[in-house]
N, C-alpha and C. Protein backbone atom coordinates (compact mmCIF):
# COMPACT_ATOMS: atom_id res chain seq x y z
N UNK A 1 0.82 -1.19 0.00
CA UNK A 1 0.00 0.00 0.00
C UNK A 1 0.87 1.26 0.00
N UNK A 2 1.84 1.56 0.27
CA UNK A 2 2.66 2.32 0.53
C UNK A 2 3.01 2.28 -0.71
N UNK A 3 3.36 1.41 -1.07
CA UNK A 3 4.16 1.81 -2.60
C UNK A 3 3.49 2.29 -3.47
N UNK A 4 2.04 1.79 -3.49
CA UNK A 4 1.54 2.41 -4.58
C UNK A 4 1.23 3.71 -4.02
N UNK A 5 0.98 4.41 -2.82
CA UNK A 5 1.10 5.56 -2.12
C UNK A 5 2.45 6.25 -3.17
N UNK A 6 3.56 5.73 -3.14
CA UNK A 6 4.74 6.19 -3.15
C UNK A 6 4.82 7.35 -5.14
N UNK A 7 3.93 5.81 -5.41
CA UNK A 7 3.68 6.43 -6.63
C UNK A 7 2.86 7.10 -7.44
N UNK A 8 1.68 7.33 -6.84
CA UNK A 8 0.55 8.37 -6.79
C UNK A 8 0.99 9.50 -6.52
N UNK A 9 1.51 9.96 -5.92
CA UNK A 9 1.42 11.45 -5.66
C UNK A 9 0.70 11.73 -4.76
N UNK A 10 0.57 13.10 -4.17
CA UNK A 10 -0.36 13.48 -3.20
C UNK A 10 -1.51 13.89 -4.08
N UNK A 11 -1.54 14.43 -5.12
CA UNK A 11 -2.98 14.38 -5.56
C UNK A 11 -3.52 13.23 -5.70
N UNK A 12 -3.26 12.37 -6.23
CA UNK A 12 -3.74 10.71 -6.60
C UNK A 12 -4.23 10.37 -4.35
N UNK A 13 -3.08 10.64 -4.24
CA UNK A 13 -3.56 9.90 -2.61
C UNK A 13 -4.78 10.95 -1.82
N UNK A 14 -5.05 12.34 -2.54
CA UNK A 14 -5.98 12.86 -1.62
C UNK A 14 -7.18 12.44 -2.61
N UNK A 15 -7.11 11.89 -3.51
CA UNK A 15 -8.40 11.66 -4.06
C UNK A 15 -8.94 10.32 -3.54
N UNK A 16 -7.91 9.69 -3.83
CA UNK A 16 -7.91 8.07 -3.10
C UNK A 16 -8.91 8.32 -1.78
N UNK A 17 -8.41 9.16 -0.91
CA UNK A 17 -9.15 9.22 0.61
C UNK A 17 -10.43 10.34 0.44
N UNK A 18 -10.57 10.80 -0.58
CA UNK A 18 -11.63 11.35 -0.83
C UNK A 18 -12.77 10.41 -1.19
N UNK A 19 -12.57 9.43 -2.27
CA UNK A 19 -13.70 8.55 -2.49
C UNK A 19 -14.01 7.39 -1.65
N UNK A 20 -13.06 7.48 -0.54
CA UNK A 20 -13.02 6.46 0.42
C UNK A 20 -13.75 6.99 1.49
N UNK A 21 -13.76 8.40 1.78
CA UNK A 21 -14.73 9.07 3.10
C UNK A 21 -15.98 9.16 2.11
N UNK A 22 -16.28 9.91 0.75
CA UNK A 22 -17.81 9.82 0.18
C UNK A 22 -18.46 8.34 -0.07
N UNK A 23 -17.56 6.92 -0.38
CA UNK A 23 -17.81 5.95 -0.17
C UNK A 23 -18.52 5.54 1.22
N UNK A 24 -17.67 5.41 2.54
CA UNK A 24 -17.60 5.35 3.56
C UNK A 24 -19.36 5.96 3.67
N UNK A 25 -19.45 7.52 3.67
CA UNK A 25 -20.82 8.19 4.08
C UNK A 25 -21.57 7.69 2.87
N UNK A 26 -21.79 7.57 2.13
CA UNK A 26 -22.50 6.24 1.32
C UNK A 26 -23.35 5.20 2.02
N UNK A 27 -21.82 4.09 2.19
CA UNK A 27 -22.40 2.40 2.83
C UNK A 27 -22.94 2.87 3.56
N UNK A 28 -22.61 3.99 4.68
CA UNK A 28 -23.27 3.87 5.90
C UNK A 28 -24.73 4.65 6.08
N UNK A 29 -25.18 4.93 5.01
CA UNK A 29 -26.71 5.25 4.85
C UNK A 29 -26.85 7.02 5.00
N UNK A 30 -25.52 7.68 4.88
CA UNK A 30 -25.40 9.21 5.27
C UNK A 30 -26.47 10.06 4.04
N UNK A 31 -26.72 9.13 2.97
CA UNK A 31 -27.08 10.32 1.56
C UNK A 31 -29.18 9.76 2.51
N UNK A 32 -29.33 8.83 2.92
CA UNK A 32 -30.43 8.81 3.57
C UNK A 32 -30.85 9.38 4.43
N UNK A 33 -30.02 9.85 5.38
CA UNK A 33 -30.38 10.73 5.98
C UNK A 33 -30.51 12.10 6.44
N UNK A 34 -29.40 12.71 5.12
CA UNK A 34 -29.57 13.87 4.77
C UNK A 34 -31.13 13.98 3.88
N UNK A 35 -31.54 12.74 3.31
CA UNK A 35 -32.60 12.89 2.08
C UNK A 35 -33.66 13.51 3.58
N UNK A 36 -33.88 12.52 4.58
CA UNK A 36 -34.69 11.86 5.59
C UNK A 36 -34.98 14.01 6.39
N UNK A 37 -33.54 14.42 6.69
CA UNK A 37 -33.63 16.02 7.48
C UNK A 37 -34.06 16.76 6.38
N UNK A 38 -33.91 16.41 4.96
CA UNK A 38 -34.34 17.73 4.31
C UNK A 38 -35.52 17.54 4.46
N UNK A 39 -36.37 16.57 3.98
CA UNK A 39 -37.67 16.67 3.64
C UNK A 39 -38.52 17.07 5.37
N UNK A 40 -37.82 16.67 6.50
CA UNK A 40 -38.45 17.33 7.85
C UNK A 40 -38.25 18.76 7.93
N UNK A 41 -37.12 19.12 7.20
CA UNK A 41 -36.60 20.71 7.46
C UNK A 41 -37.77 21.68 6.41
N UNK A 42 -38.61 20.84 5.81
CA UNK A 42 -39.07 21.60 4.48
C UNK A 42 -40.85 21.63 4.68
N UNK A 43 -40.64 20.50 5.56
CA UNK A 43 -42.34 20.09 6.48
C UNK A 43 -43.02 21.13 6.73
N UNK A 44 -42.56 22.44 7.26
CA UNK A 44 -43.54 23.29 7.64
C UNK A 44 -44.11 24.13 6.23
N UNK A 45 -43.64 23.94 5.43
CA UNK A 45 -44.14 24.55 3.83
C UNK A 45 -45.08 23.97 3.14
N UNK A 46 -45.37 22.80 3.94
CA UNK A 46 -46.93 21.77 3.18
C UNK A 46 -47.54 21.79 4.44
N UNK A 47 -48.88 22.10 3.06
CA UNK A 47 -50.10 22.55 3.33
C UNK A 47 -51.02 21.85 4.22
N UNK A 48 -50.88 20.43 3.66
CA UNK A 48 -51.85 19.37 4.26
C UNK A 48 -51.54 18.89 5.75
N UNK A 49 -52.45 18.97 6.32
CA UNK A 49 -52.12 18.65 7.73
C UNK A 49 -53.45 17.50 8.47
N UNK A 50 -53.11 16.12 8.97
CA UNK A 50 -53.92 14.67 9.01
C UNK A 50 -53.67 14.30 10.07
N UNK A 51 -54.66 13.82 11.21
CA UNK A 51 -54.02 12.91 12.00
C UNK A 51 -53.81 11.69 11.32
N UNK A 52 -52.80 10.77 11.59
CA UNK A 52 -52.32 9.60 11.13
C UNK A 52 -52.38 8.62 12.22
N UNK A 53 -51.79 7.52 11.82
CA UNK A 53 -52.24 6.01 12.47
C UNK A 53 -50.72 5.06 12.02
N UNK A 54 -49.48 4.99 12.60
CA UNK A 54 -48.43 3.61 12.34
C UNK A 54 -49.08 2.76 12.37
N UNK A 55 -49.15 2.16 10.96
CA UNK A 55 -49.76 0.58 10.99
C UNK A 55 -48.36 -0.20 10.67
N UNK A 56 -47.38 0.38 10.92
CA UNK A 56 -46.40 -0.62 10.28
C UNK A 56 -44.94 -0.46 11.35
N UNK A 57 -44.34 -0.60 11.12
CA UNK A 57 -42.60 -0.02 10.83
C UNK A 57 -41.57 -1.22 10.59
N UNK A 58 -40.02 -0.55 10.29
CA UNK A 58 -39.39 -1.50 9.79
C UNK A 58 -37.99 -0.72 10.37
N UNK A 59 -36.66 -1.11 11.09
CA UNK A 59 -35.90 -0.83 11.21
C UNK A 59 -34.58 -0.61 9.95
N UNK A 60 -34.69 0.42 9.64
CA UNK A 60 -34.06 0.66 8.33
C UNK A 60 -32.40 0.36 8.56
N UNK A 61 -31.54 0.31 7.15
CA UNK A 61 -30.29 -0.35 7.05
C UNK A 61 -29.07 0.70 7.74
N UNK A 62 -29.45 2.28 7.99
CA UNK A 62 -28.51 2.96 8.01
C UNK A 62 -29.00 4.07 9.50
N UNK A 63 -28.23 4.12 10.31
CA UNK A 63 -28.47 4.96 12.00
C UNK A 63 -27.41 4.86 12.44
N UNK A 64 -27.55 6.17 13.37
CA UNK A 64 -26.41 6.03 14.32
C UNK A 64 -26.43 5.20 16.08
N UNK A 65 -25.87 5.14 17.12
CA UNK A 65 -26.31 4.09 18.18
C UNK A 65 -27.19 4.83 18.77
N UNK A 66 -27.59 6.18 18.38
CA UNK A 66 -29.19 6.76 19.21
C UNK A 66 -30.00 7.12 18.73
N UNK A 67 -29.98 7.08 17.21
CA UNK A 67 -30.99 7.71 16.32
C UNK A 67 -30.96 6.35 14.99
N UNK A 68 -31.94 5.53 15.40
CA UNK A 68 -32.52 4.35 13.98
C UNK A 68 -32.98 5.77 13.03
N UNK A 69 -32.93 5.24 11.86
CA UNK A 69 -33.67 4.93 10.65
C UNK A 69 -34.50 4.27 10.39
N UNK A 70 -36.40 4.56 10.96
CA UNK A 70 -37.10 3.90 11.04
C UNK A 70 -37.59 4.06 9.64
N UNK A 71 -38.33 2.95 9.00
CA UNK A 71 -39.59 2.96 7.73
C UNK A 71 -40.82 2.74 8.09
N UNK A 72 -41.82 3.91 8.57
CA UNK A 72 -43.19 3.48 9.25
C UNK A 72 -44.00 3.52 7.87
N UNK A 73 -44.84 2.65 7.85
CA UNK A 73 -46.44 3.16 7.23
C UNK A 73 -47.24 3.26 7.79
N UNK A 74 -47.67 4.52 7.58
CA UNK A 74 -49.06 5.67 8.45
C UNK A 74 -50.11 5.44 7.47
N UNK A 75 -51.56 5.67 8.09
CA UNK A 75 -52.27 5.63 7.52
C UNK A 75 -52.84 7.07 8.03
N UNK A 76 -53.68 7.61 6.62
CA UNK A 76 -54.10 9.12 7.43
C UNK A 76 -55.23 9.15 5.82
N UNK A 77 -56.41 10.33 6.46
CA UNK A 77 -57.06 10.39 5.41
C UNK A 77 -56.79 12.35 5.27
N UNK A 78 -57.10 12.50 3.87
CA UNK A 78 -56.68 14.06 3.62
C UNK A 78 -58.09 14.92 3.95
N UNK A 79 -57.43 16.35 3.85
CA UNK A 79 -58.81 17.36 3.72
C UNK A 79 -59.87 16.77 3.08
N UNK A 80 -59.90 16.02 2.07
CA UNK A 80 -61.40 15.72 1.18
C UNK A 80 -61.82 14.18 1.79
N UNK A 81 -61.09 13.73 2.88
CA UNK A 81 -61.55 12.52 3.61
C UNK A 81 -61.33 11.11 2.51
N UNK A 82 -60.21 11.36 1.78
CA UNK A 82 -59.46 10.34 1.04
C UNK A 82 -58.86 9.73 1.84
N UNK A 83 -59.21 8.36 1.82
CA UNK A 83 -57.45 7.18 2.69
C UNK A 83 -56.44 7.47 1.96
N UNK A 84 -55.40 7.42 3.05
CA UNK A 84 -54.06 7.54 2.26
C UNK A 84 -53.33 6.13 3.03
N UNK A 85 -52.14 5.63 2.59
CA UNK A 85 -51.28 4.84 3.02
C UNK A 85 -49.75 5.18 2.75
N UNK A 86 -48.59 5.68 3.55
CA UNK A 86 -47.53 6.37 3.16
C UNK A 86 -46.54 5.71 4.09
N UNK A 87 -45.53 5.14 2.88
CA UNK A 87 -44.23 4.84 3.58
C UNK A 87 -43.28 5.99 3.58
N UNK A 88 -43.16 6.56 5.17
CA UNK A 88 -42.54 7.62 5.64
C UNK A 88 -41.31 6.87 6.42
N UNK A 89 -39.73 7.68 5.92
CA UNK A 89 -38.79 6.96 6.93
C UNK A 89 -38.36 8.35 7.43
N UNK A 90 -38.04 7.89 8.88
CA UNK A 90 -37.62 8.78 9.87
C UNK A 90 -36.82 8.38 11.18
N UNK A 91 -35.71 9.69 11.45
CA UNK A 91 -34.77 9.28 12.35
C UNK A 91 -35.17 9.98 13.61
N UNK A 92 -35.17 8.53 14.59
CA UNK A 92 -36.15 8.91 15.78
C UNK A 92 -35.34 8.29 16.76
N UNK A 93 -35.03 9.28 17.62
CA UNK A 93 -34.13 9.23 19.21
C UNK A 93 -34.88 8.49 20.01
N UNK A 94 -33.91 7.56 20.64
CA UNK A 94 -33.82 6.19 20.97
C UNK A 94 -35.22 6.55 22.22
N UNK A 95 -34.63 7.66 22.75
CA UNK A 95 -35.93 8.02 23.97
C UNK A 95 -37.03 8.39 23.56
N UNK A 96 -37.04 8.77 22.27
CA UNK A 96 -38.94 9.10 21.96
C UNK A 96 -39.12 7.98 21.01
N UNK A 97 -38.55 6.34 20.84
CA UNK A 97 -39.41 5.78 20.63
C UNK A 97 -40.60 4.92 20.80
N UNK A 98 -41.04 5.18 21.98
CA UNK A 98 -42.35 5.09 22.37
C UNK A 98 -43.44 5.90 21.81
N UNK A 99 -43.04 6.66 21.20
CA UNK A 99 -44.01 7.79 20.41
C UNK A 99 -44.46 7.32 19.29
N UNK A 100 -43.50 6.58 18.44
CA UNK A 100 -43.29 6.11 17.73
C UNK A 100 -43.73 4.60 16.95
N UNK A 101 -44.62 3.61 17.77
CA UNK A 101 -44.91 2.61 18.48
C UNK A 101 -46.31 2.38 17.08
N UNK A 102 -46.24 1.19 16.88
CA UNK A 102 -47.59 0.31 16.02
C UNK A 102 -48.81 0.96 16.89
N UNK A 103 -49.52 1.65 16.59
CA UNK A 103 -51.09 1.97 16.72
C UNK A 103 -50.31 3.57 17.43
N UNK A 104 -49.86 4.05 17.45
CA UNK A 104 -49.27 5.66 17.74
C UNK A 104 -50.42 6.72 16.30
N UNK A 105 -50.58 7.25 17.69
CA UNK A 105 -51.18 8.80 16.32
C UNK A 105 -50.23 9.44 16.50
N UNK A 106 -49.65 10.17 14.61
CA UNK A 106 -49.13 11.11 14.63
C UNK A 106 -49.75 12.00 13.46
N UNK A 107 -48.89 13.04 13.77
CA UNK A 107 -49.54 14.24 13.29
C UNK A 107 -48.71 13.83 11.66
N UNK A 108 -49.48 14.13 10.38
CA UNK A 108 -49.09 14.12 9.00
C UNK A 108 -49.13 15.26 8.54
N UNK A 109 -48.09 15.51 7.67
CA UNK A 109 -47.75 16.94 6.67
C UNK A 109 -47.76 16.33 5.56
N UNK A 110 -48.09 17.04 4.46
CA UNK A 110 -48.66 16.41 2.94
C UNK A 110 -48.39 17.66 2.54
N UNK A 111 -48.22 17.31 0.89
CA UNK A 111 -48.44 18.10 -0.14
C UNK A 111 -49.61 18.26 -0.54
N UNK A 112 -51.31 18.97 -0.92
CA UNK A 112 -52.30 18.04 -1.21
C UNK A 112 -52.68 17.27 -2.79
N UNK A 113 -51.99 17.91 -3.50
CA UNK A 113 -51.97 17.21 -4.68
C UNK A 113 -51.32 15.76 -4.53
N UNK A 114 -49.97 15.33 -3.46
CA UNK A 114 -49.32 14.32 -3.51
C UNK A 114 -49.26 13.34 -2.16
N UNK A 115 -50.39 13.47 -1.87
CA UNK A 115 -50.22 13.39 -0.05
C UNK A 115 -49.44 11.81 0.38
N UNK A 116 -49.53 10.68 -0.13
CA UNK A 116 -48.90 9.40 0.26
C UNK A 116 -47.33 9.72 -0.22
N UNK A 117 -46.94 10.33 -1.18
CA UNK A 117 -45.69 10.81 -1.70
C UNK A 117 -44.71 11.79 -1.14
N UNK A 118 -45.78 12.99 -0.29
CA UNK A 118 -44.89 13.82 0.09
C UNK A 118 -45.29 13.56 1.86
N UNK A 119 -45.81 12.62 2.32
CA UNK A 119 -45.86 12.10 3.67
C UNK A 119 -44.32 12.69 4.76
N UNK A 120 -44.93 13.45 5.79
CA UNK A 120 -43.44 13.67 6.66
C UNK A 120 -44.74 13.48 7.74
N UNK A 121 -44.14 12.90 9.17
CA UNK A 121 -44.93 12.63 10.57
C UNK A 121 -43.73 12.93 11.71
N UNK A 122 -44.84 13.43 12.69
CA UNK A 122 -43.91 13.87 13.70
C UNK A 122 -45.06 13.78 14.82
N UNK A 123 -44.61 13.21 16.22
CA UNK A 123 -45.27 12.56 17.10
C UNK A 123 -46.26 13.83 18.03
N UNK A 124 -47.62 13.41 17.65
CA UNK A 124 -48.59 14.15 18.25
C UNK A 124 -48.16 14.64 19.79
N UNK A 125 -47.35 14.00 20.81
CA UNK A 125 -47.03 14.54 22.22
C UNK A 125 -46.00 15.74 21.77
N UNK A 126 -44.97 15.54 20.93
CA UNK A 126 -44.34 16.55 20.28
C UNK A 126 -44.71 18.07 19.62
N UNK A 127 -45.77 17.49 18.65
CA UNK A 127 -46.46 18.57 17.89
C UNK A 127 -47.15 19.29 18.59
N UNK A 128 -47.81 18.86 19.87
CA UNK A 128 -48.87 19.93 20.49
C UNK A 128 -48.05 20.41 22.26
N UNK A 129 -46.99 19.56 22.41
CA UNK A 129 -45.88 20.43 23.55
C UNK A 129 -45.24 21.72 22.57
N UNK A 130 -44.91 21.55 21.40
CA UNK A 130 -44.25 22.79 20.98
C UNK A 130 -44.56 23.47 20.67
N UNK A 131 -43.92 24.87 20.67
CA UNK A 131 -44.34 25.64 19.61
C UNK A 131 -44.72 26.33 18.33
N UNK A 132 -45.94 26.91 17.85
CA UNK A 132 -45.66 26.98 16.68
C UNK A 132 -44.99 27.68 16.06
N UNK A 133 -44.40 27.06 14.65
CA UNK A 133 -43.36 27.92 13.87
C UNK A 133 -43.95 29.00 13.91
């Protein structure tokens, strides 16, 4: 390893450890959970607002040791009293997952043209302790 170090160059070797740390945040599920904060960071800009119902979840492939990567499916019906069914994934601290729990109401944010698509949930004890934006 060294040798071929020897013969790369330092540009060749900072690229080398460049695709090895964007690799690295890759395997380890990092482009998921940047996807996972934008779409919560963007939540308060849709319109649609549902109580919901976890009928599901699934412990997803990529977390850190206090925050899983959960995959819930919520069920929620929209403003015009349409069912919806939405696989929403979300990173949820190890202490609020009890909130989080098969038969849990949470509060749903929707797009209303796209509501199972643009699905973001955040736990009803949460939503009504805080404040509003």
């Amino acid at each position: 390893m060294i040798v071929l170090a020897g013969a790369m160059g330092l540009g060749g070797i900072g690229a080398c450890i460049g695709l090895m740390l964007v690799g690295s945040f890759l395997l380890c599920g990092g482009w998921d959970l940047l996807q996972v904060s934008r779409r919560e960071s963007a939540s308060n800009a849709l319109e649609g607002r549902a109580d919901g119902l976890i009928v599901a979840s699934e412990l997803g492939g990529s977390y850190d040791d206090r925050s899983p990567l959960i995959t819930f499916t919520v069920a929620f019906r929209d403003a015009a009293g349409v069912q919806h069914s939405a696989q929403v994934q979300k990173v949820v601290p190890l202490n609020e997952l009890t909130l989080y729990g098969i038969g849990c109401a949470v509060e749903v944010r929707y797009a209303p043209d796209r509501p199972a698509q643009t699905a973001v949930i955040f736990s009803t004890v949460a939503a009504h302790s805080a404040p509003p934006p």
